[in-house]
C-alpha atoms as a PDB file:
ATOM      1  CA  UNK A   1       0.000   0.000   0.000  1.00  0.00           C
ATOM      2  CA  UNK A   2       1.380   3.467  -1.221  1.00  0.00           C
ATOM      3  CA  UNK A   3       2.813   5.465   2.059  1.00  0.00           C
ATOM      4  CA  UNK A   4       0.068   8.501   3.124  1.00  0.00           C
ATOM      5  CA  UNK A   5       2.008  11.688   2.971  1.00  0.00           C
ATOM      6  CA  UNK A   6       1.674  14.416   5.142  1.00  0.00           C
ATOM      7  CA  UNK A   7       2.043  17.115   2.221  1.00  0.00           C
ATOM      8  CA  UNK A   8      -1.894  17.711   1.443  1.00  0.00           C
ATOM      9  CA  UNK A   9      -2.449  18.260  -2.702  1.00  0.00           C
ATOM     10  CA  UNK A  10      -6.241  18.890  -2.431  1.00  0.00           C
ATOM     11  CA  UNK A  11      -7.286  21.280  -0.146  1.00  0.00           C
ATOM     12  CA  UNK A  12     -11.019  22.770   0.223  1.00  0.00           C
ATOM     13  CA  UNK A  13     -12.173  24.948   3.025  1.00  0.00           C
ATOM     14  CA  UNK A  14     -15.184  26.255   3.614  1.00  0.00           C
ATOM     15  CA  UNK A  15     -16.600  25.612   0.101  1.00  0.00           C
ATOM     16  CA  UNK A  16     -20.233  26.221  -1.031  1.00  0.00           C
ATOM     17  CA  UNK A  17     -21.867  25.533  -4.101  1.00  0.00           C
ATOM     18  CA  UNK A  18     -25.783  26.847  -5.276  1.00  0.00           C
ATOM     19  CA  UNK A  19     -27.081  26.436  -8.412  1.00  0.00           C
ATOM     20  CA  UNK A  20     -29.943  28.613  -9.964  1.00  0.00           C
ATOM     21  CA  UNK A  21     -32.827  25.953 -10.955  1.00  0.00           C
ATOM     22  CA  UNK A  22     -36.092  27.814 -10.804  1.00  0.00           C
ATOM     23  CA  UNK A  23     -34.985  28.963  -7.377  1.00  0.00           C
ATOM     24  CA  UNK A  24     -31.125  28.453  -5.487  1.00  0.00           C
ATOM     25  CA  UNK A  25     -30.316  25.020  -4.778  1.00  0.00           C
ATOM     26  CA  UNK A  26     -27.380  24.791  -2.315  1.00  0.00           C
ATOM     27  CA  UNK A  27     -25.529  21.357  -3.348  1.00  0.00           C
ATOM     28  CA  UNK A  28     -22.469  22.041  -0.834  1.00  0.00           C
ATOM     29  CA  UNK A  29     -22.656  24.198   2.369  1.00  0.00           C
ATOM     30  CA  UNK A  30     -19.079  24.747   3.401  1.00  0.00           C
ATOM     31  CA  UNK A  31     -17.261  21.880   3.323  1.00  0.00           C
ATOM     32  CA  UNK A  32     -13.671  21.586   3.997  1.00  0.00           C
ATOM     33  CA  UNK A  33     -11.438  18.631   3.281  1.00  0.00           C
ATOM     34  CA  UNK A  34      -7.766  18.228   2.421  1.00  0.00           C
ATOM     35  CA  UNK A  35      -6.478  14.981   0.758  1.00  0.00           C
ATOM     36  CA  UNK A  36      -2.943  14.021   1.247  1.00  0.00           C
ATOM     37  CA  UNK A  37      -0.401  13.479  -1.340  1.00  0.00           C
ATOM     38  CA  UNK A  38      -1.068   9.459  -1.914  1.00  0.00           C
ATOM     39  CA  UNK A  39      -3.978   9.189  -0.235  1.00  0.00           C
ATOM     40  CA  UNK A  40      -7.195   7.091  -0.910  1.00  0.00           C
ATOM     41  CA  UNK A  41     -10.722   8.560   0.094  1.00  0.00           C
ATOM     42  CA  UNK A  42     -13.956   7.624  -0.706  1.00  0.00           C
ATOM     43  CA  UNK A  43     -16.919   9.799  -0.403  1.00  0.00           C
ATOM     44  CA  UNK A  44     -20.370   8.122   0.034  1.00  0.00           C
ATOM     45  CA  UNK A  45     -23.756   9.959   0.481  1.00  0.00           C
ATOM     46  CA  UNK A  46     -27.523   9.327  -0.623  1.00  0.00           C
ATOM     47  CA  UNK A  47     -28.481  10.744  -3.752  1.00  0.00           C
ATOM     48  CA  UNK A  48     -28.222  14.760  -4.298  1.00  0.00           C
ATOM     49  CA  UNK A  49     -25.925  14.838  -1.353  1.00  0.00           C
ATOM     50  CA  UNK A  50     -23.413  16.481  -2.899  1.00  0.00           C
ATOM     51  CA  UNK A  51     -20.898  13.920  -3.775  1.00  0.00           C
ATOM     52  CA  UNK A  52     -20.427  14.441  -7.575  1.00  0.00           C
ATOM     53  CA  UNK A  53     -19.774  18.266  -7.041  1.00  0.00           C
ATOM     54  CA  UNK A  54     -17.343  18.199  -4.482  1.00  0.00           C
ATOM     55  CA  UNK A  55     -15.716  15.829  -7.109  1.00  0.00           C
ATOM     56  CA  UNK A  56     -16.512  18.183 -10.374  1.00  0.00           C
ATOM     57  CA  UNK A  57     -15.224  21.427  -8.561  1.00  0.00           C
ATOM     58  CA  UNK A  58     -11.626  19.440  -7.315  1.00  0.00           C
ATOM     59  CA  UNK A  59     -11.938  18.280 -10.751  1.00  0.00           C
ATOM     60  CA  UNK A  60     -11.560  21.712 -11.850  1.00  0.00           C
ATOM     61  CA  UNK A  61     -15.285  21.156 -13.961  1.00  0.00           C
ATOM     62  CA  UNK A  62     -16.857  23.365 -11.968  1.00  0.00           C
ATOM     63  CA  UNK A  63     -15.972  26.081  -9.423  1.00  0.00           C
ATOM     64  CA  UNK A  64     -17.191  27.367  -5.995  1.00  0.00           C
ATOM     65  CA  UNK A  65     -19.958  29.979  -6.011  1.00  0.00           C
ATOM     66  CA  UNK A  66     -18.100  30.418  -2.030  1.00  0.00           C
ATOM     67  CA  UNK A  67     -14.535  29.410  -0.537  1.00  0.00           C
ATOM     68  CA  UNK A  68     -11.537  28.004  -1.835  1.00  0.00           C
ATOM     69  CA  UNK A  69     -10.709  25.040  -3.667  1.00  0.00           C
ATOM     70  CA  UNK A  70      -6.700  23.992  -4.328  1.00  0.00           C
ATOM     71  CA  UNK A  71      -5.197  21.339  -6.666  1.00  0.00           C
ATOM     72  CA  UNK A  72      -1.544  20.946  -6.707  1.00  0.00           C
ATOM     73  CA  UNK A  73      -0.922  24.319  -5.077  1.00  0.00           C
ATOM     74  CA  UNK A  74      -3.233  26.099  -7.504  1.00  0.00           C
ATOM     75  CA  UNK A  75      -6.318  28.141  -6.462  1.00  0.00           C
ATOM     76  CA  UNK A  76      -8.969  26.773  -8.532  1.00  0.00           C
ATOM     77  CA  UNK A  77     -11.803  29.360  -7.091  1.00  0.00           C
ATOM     78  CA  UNK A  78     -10.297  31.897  -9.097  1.00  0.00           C
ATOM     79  CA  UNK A  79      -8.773  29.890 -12.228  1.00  0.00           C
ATOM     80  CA  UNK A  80      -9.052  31.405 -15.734  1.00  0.00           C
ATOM     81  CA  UNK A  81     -11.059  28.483 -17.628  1.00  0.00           C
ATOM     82  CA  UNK A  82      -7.205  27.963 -19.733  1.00  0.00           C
ATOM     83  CA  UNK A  83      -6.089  27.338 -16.420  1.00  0.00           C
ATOM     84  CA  UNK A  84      -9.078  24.866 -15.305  1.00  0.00           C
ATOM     85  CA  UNK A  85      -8.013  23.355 -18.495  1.00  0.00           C
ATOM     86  CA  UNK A  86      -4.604  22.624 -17.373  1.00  0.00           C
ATOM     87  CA  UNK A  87      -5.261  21.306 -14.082  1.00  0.00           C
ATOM     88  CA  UNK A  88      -7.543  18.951 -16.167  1.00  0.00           C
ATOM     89  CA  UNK A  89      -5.253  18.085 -18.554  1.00  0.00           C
ATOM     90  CA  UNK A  90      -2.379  16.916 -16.585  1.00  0.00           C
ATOM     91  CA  UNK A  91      -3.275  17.231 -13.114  1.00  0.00           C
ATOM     92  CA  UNK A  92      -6.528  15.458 -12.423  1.00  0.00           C
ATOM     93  CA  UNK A  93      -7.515  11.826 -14.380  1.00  0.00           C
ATOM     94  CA  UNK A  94     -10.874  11.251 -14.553  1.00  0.00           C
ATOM     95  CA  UNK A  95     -13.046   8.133 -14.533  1.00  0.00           C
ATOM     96  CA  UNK A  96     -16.872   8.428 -15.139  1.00  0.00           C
ATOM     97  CA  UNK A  97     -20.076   6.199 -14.000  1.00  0.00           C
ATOM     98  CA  UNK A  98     -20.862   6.231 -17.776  1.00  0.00           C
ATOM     99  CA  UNK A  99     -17.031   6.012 -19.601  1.00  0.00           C
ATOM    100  CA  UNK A 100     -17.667   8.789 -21.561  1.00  0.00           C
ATOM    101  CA  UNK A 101     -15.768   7.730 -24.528  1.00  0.00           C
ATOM    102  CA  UNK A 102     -16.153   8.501 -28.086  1.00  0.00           C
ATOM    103  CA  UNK A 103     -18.158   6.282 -29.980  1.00  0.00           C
ATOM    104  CA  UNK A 104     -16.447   6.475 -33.324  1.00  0.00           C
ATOM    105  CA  UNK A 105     -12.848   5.680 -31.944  1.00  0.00           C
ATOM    106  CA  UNK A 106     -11.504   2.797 -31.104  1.00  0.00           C
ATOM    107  CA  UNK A 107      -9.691   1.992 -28.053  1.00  0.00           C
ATOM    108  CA  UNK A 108      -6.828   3.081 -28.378  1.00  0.00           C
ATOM    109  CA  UNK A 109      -7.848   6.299 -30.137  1.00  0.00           C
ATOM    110  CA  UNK A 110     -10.005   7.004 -26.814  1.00  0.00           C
ATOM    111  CA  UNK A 111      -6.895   6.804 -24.607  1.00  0.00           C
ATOM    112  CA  UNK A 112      -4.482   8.605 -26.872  1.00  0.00           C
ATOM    113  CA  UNK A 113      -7.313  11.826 -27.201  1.00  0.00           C
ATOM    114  CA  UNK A 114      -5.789  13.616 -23.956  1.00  0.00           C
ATOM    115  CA  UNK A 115      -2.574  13.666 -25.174  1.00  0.00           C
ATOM    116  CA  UNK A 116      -3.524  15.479 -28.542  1.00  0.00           C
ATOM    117  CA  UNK A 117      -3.946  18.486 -25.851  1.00  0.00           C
ATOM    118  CA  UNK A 118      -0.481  17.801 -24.482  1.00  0.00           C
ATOM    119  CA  UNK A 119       1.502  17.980 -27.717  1.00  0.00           C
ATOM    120  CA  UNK A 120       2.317  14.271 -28.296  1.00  0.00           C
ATOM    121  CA  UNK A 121       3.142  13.529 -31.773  1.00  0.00           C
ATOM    122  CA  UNK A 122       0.689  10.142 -33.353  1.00  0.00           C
ATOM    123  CA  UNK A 123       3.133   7.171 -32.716  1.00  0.00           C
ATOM    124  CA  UNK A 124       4.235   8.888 -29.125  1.00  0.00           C
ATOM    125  CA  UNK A 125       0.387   9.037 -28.788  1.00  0.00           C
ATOM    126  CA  UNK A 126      -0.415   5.653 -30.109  1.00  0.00           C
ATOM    127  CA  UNK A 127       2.511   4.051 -28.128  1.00  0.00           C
ATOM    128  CA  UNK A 128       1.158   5.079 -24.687  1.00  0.00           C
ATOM    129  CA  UNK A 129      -2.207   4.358 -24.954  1.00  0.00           C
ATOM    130  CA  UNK A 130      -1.089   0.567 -26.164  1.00  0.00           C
ATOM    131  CA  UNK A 131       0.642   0.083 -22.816  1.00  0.00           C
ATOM    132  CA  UNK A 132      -1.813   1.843 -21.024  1.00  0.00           C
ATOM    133  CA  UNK A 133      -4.332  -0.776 -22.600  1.00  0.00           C
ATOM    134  CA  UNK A 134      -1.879  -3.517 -21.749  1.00  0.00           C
ATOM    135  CA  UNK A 135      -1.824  -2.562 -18.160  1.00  0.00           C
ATOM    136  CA  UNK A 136      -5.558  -2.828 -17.554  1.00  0.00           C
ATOM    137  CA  UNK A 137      -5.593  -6.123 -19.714  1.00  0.00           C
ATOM    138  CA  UNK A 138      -7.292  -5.073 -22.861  1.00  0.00           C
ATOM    139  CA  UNK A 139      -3.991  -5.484 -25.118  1.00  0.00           C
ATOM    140  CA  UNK A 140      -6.421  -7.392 -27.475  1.00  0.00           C
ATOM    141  CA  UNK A 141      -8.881  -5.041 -27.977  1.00  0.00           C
ATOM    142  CA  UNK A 142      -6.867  -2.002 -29.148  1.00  0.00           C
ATOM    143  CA  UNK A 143      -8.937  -1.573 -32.279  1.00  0.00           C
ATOM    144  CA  UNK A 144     -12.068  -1.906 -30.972  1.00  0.00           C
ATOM    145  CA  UNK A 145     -14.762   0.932 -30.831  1.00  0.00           C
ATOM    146  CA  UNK A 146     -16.779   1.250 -27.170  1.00  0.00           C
ATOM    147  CA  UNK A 147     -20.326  -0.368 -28.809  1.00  0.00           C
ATOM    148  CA  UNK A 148     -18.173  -3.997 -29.055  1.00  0.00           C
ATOM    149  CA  UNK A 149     -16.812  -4.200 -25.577  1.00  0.00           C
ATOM    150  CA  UNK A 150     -18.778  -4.805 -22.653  1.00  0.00           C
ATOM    151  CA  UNK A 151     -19.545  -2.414 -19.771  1.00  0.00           C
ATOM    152  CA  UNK A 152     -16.508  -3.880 -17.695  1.00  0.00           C
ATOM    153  CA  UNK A 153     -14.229  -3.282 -20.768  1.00  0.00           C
ATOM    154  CA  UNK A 154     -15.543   0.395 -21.268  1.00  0.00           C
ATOM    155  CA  UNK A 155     -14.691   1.004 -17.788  1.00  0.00           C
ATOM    156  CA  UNK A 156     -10.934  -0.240 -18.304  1.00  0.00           C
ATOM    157  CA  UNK A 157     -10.884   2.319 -20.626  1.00  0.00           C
ATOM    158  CA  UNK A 158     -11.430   4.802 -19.735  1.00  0.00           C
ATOM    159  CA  UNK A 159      -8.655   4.401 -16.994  1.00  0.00           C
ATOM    160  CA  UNK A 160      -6.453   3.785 -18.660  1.00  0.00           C
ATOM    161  CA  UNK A 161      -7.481   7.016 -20.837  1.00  0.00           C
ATOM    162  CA  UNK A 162      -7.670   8.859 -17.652  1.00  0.00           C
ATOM    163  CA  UNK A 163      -3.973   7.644 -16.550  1.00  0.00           C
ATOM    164  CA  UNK A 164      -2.880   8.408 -19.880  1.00  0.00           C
ATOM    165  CA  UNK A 165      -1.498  12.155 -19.098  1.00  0.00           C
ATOM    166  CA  UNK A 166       0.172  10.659 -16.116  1.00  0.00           C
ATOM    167  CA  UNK A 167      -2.130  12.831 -13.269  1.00  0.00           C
ATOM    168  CA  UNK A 168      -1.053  12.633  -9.268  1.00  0.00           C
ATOM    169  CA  UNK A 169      -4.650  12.349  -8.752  1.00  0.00           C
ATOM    170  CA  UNK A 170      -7.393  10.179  -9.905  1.00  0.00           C
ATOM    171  CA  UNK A 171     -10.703  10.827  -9.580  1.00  0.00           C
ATOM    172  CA  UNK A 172     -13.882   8.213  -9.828  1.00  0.00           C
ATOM    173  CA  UNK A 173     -17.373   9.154  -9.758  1.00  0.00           C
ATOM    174  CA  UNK A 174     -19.156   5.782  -9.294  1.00  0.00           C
ATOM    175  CA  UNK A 175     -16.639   3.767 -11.515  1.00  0.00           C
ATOM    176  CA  UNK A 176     -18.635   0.204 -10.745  1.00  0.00           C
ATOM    177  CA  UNK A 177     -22.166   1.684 -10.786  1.00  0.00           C
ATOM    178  CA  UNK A 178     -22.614   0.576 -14.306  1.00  0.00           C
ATOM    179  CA  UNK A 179     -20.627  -3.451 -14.309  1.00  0.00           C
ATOM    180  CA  UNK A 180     -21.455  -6.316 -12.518  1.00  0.00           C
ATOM    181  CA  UNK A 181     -20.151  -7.602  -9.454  1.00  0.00           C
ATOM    182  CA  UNK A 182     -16.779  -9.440 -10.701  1.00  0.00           C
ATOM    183  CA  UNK A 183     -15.880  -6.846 -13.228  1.00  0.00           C
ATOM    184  CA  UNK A 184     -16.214  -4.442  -9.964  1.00  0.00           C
ATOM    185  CA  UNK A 185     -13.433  -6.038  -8.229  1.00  0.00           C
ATOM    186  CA  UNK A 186     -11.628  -5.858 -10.742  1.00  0.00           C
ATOM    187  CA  UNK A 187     -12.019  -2.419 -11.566  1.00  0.00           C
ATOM    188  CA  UNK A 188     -11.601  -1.987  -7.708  1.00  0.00           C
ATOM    189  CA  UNK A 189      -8.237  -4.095  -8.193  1.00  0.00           C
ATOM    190  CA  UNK A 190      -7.115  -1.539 -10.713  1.00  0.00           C
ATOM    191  CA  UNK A 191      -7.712   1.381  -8.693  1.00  0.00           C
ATOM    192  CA  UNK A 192      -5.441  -0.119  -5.692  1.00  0.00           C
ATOM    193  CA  UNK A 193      -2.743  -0.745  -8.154  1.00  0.00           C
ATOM    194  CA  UNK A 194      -2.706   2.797  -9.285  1.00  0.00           C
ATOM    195  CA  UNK A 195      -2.874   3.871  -5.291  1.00  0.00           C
ATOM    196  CA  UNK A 196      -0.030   1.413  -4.819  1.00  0.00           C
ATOM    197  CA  UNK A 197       1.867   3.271  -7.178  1.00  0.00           C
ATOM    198  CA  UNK A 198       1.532   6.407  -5.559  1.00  0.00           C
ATOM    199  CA  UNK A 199      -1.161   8.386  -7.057  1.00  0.00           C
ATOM    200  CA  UNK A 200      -3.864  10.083  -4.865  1.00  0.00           C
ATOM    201  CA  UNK A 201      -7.304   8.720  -5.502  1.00  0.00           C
ATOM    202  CA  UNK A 202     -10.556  10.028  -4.646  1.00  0.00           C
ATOM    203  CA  UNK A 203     -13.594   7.702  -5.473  1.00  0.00           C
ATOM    204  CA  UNK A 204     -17.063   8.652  -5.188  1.00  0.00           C
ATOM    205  CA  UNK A 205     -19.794   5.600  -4.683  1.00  0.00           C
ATOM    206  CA  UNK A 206     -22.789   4.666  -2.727  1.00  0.00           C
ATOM    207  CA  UNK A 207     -21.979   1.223  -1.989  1.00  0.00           C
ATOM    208  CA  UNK A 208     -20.010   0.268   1.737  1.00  0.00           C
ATOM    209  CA  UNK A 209     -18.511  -2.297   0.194  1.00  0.00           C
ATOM    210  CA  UNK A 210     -16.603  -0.115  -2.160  1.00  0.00           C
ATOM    211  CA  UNK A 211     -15.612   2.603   0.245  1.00  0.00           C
ATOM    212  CA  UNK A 212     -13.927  -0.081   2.185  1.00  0.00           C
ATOM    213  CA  UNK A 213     -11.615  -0.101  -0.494  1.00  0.00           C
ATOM    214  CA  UNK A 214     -10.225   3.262   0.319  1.00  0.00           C
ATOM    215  CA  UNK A 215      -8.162   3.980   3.707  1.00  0.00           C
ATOM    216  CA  UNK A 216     -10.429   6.541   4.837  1.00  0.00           C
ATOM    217  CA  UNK A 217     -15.175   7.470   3.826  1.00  0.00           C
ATOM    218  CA  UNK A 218     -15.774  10.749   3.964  1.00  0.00           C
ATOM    219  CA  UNK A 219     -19.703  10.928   4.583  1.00  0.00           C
ATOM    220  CA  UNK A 220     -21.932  13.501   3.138  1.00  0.00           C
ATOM    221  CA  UNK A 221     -25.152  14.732   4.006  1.00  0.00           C
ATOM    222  CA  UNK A 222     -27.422  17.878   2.356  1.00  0.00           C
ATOM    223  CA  UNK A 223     -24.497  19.508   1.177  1.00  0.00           C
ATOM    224  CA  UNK A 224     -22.295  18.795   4.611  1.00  0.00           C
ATOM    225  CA  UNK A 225     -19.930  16.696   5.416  1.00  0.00           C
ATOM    226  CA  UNK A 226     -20.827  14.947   8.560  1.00  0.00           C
ATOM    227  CA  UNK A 227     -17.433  13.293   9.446  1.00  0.00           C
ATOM    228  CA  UNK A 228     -14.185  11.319   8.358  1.00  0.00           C
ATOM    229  CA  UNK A 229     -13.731   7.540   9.269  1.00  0.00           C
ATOM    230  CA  UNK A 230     -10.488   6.142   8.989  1.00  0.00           C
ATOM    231  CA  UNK A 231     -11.201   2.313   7.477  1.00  0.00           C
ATOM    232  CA  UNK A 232     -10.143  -0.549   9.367  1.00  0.00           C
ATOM    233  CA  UNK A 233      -7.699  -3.453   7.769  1.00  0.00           C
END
Protein backbone atom coordinates (compact mmCIF):
# COMPACT_ATOMS: atom_id res chain seq x y z
CA UNK A 1 0.00 0.00 0.00
CA UNK A 2 1.38 3.47 -1.22
CA UNK A 3 2.81 5.47 2.06
CA UNK A 4 0.07 8.50 3.12
CA UNK A 5 2.01 11.69 2.97
CA UNK A 6 1.67 14.42 5.14
CA UNK A 7 2.04 17.12 2.22
CA UNK A 8 -1.89 17.71 1.44
CA UNK A 9 -2.45 18.26 -2.70
CA UNK A 10 -6.24 18.89 -2.43
CA UNK A 11 -7.29 21.28 -0.15
CA UNK A 12 -11.02 22.77 0.22
CA UNK A 13 -12.17 24.95 3.03
CA UNK A 14 -15.18 26.25 3.61
CA UNK A 15 -16.60 25.61 0.10
CA UNK A 16 -20.23 26.22 -1.03
CA UNK A 17 -21.87 25.53 -4.10
CA UNK A 18 -25.78 26.85 -5.28
CA UNK A 19 -27.08 26.44 -8.41
CA UNK A 20 -29.94 28.61 -9.96
CA UNK A 21 -32.83 25.95 -10.96
CA UNK A 22 -36.09 27.81 -10.80
CA UNK A 23 -34.99 28.96 -7.38
CA UNK A 24 -31.12 28.45 -5.49
CA UNK A 25 -30.32 25.02 -4.78
CA UNK A 26 -27.38 24.79 -2.31
CA UNK A 27 -25.53 21.36 -3.35
CA UNK A 28 -22.47 22.04 -0.83
CA UNK A 29 -22.66 24.20 2.37
CA UNK A 30 -19.08 24.75 3.40
CA UNK A 31 -17.26 21.88 3.32
CA UNK A 32 -13.67 21.59 4.00
CA UNK A 33 -11.44 18.63 3.28
CA UNK A 34 -7.77 18.23 2.42
CA UNK A 35 -6.48 14.98 0.76
CA UNK A 36 -2.94 14.02 1.25
CA UNK A 37 -0.40 13.48 -1.34
CA UNK A 38 -1.07 9.46 -1.91
CA UNK A 39 -3.98 9.19 -0.23
CA UNK A 40 -7.20 7.09 -0.91
CA UNK A 41 -10.72 8.56 0.09
CA UNK A 42 -13.96 7.62 -0.71
CA UNK A 43 -16.92 9.80 -0.40
CA UNK A 44 -20.37 8.12 0.03
CA UNK A 45 -23.76 9.96 0.48
CA UNK A 46 -27.52 9.33 -0.62
CA UNK A 47 -28.48 10.74 -3.75
CA UNK A 48 -28.22 14.76 -4.30
CA UNK A 49 -25.93 14.84 -1.35
CA UNK A 50 -23.41 16.48 -2.90
CA UNK A 51 -20.90 13.92 -3.78
CA UNK A 52 -20.43 14.44 -7.58
CA UNK A 53 -19.77 18.27 -7.04
CA UNK A 54 -17.34 18.20 -4.48
CA UNK A 55 -15.72 15.83 -7.11
CA UNK A 56 -16.51 18.18 -10.37
CA UNK A 57 -15.22 21.43 -8.56
CA UNK A 58 -11.63 19.44 -7.32
CA UNK A 59 -11.94 18.28 -10.75
CA UNK A 60 -11.56 21.71 -11.85
CA UNK A 61 -15.28 21.16 -13.96
CA UNK A 62 -16.86 23.36 -11.97
CA UNK A 63 -15.97 26.08 -9.42
CA UNK A 64 -17.19 27.37 -6.00
CA UNK A 65 -19.96 29.98 -6.01
CA UNK A 66 -18.10 30.42 -2.03
CA UNK A 67 -14.53 29.41 -0.54
CA UNK A 68 -11.54 28.00 -1.84
CA UNK A 69 -10.71 25.04 -3.67
CA UNK A 70 -6.70 23.99 -4.33
CA UNK A 71 -5.20 21.34 -6.67
CA UNK A 72 -1.54 20.95 -6.71
CA UNK A 73 -0.92 24.32 -5.08
CA UNK A 74 -3.23 26.10 -7.50
CA UNK A 75 -6.32 28.14 -6.46
CA UNK A 76 -8.97 26.77 -8.53
CA UNK A 77 -11.80 29.36 -7.09
CA UNK A 78 -10.30 31.90 -9.10
CA UNK A 79 -8.77 29.89 -12.23
CA UNK A 80 -9.05 31.41 -15.73
CA UNK A 81 -11.06 28.48 -17.63
CA UNK A 82 -7.20 27.96 -19.73
CA UNK A 83 -6.09 27.34 -16.42
CA UNK A 84 -9.08 24.87 -15.30
CA UNK A 85 -8.01 23.36 -18.49
CA UNK A 86 -4.60 22.62 -17.37
CA UNK A 87 -5.26 21.31 -14.08
CA UNK A 88 -7.54 18.95 -16.17
CA UNK A 89 -5.25 18.08 -18.55
CA UNK A 90 -2.38 16.92 -16.58
CA UNK A 91 -3.27 17.23 -13.11
CA UNK A 92 -6.53 15.46 -12.42
CA UNK A 93 -7.51 11.83 -14.38
CA UNK A 94 -10.87 11.25 -14.55
CA UNK A 95 -13.05 8.13 -14.53
CA UNK A 96 -16.87 8.43 -15.14
CA UNK A 97 -20.08 6.20 -14.00
CA UNK A 98 -20.86 6.23 -17.78
CA UNK A 99 -17.03 6.01 -19.60
CA UNK A 100 -17.67 8.79 -21.56
CA UNK A 101 -15.77 7.73 -24.53
CA UNK A 102 -16.15 8.50 -28.09
CA UNK A 103 -18.16 6.28 -29.98
CA UNK A 104 -16.45 6.47 -33.32
CA UNK A 105 -12.85 5.68 -31.94
CA UNK A 106 -11.50 2.80 -31.10
CA UNK A 107 -9.69 1.99 -28.05
CA UNK A 108 -6.83 3.08 -28.38
CA UNK A 109 -7.85 6.30 -30.14
CA UNK A 110 -10.01 7.00 -26.81
CA UNK A 111 -6.90 6.80 -24.61
CA UNK A 112 -4.48 8.61 -26.87
CA UNK A 113 -7.31 11.83 -27.20
CA UNK A 114 -5.79 13.62 -23.96
CA UNK A 115 -2.57 13.67 -25.17
CA UNK A 116 -3.52 15.48 -28.54
CA UNK A 117 -3.95 18.49 -25.85
CA UNK A 118 -0.48 17.80 -24.48
CA UNK A 119 1.50 17.98 -27.72
CA UNK A 120 2.32 14.27 -28.30
CA UNK A 121 3.14 13.53 -31.77
CA UNK A 122 0.69 10.14 -33.35
CA UNK A 123 3.13 7.17 -32.72
CA UNK A 124 4.24 8.89 -29.13
CA UNK A 125 0.39 9.04 -28.79
CA UNK A 126 -0.41 5.65 -30.11
CA UNK A 127 2.51 4.05 -28.13
CA UNK A 128 1.16 5.08 -24.69
CA UNK A 129 -2.21 4.36 -24.95
CA UNK A 130 -1.09 0.57 -26.16
CA UNK A 131 0.64 0.08 -22.82
CA UNK A 132 -1.81 1.84 -21.02
CA UNK A 133 -4.33 -0.78 -22.60
CA UNK A 134 -1.88 -3.52 -21.75
CA UNK A 135 -1.82 -2.56 -18.16
CA UNK A 136 -5.56 -2.83 -17.55
CA UNK A 137 -5.59 -6.12 -19.71
CA UNK A 138 -7.29 -5.07 -22.86
CA UNK A 139 -3.99 -5.48 -25.12
CA UNK A 140 -6.42 -7.39 -27.48
CA UNK A 141 -8.88 -5.04 -27.98
CA UNK A 142 -6.87 -2.00 -29.15
CA UNK A 143 -8.94 -1.57 -32.28
CA UNK A 144 -12.07 -1.91 -30.97
CA UNK A 145 -14.76 0.93 -30.83
CA UNK A 146 -16.78 1.25 -27.17
CA UNK A 147 -20.33 -0.37 -28.81
CA UNK A 148 -18.17 -4.00 -29.05
CA UNK A 149 -16.81 -4.20 -25.58
CA UNK A 150 -18.78 -4.80 -22.65
CA UNK A 151 -19.55 -2.41 -19.77
CA UNK A 152 -16.51 -3.88 -17.70
CA UNK A 153 -14.23 -3.28 -20.77
CA UNK A 154 -15.54 0.39 -21.27
CA UNK A 155 -14.69 1.00 -17.79
CA UNK A 156 -10.93 -0.24 -18.30
CA UNK A 157 -10.88 2.32 -20.63
CA UNK A 158 -11.43 4.80 -19.74
CA UNK A 159 -8.65 4.40 -16.99
CA UNK A 160 -6.45 3.78 -18.66
CA UNK A 161 -7.48 7.02 -20.84
CA UNK A 162 -7.67 8.86 -17.65
CA UNK A 163 -3.97 7.64 -16.55
CA UNK A 164 -2.88 8.41 -19.88
CA UNK A 165 -1.50 12.16 -19.10
CA UNK A 166 0.17 10.66 -16.12
CA UNK A 167 -2.13 12.83 -13.27
CA UNK A 168 -1.05 12.63 -9.27
CA UNK A 169 -4.65 12.35 -8.75
CA UNK A 170 -7.39 10.18 -9.90
CA UNK A 171 -10.70 10.83 -9.58
CA UNK A 172 -13.88 8.21 -9.83
CA UNK A 173 -17.37 9.15 -9.76
CA UNK A 174 -19.16 5.78 -9.29
CA UNK A 175 -16.64 3.77 -11.51
CA UNK A 176 -18.63 0.20 -10.74
CA UNK A 177 -22.17 1.68 -10.79
CA UNK A 178 -22.61 0.58 -14.31
CA UNK A 179 -20.63 -3.45 -14.31
CA UNK A 180 -21.45 -6.32 -12.52
CA UNK A 181 -20.15 -7.60 -9.45
CA UNK A 182 -16.78 -9.44 -10.70
CA UNK A 183 -15.88 -6.85 -13.23
CA UNK A 184 -16.21 -4.44 -9.96
CA UNK A 185 -13.43 -6.04 -8.23
CA UNK A 186 -11.63 -5.86 -10.74
CA UNK A 187 -12.02 -2.42 -11.57
CA UNK A 188 -11.60 -1.99 -7.71
CA UNK A 189 -8.24 -4.09 -8.19
CA UNK A 190 -7.12 -1.54 -10.71
CA UNK A 191 -7.71 1.38 -8.69
CA UNK A 192 -5.44 -0.12 -5.69
CA UNK A 193 -2.74 -0.74 -8.15
CA UNK A 194 -2.71 2.80 -9.29
CA UNK A 195 -2.87 3.87 -5.29
CA UNK A 196 -0.03 1.41 -4.82
CA UNK A 197 1.87 3.27 -7.18
CA UNK A 198 1.53 6.41 -5.56
CA UNK A 199 -1.16 8.39 -7.06
CA UNK A 200 -3.86 10.08 -4.86
CA UNK A 201 -7.30 8.72 -5.50
CA UNK A 202 -10.56 10.03 -4.65
CA UNK A 203 -13.59 7.70 -5.47
CA UNK A 204 -17.06 8.65 -5.19
CA UNK A 205 -19.79 5.60 -4.68
CA UNK A 206 -22.79 4.67 -2.73
CA UNK A 207 -21.98 1.22 -1.99
CA UNK A 208 -20.01 0.27 1.74
CA UNK A 209 -18.51 -2.30 0.19
CA UNK A 210 -16.60 -0.12 -2.16
CA UNK A 211 -15.61 2.60 0.25
CA UNK A 212 -13.93 -0.08 2.19
CA UNK A 213 -11.62 -0.10 -0.49
CA UNK A 214 -10.22 3.26 0.32
CA UNK A 215 -8.16 3.98 3.71
CA UNK A 216 -10.43 6.54 4.84
CA UNK A 217 -15.18 7.47 3.83
CA UNK A 218 -15.77 10.75 3.96
CA UNK A 219 -19.70 10.93 4.58
CA UNK A 220 -21.93 13.50 3.14
CA UNK A 221 -25.15 14.73 4.01
CA UNK A 222 -27.42 17.88 2.36
CA UNK A 223 -24.50 19.51 1.18
CA UNK A 224 -22.30 18.80 4.61
CA UNK A 225 -19.93 16.70 5.42
CA UNK A 226 -20.83 14.95 8.56
CA UNK A 227 -17.43 13.29 9.45
CA UNK A 228 -14.19 11.32 8.36
CA UNK A 229 -13.73 7.54 9.27
CA UNK A 230 -10.49 6.14 8.99
CA UNK A 231 -11.20 2.31 7.48
CA UNK A 232 -10.14 -0.55 9.37
CA UNK A 233 -7.70 -3.45 7.77
Amino acid sequence: MAQTQSESVVDLVDVRKTYEMGGIVEALAGVSLSLSDGSYTAVMGPSGSGKSTLLNLIGGLDTPTEGTVTVGGRDLSTATETELAAVRGSEVGFVFQTFNLMPRLTAVENVAMPLVFDGWDRAERRERARDLLGDVGLGDRLDHRPTELSGGQRQRVAIARALAPSPQIILADEPTGNVDTETGERIMGLLEDLHAAGNTIMLVTHERRIAEHAERIAHVRDGVLERVEEVER
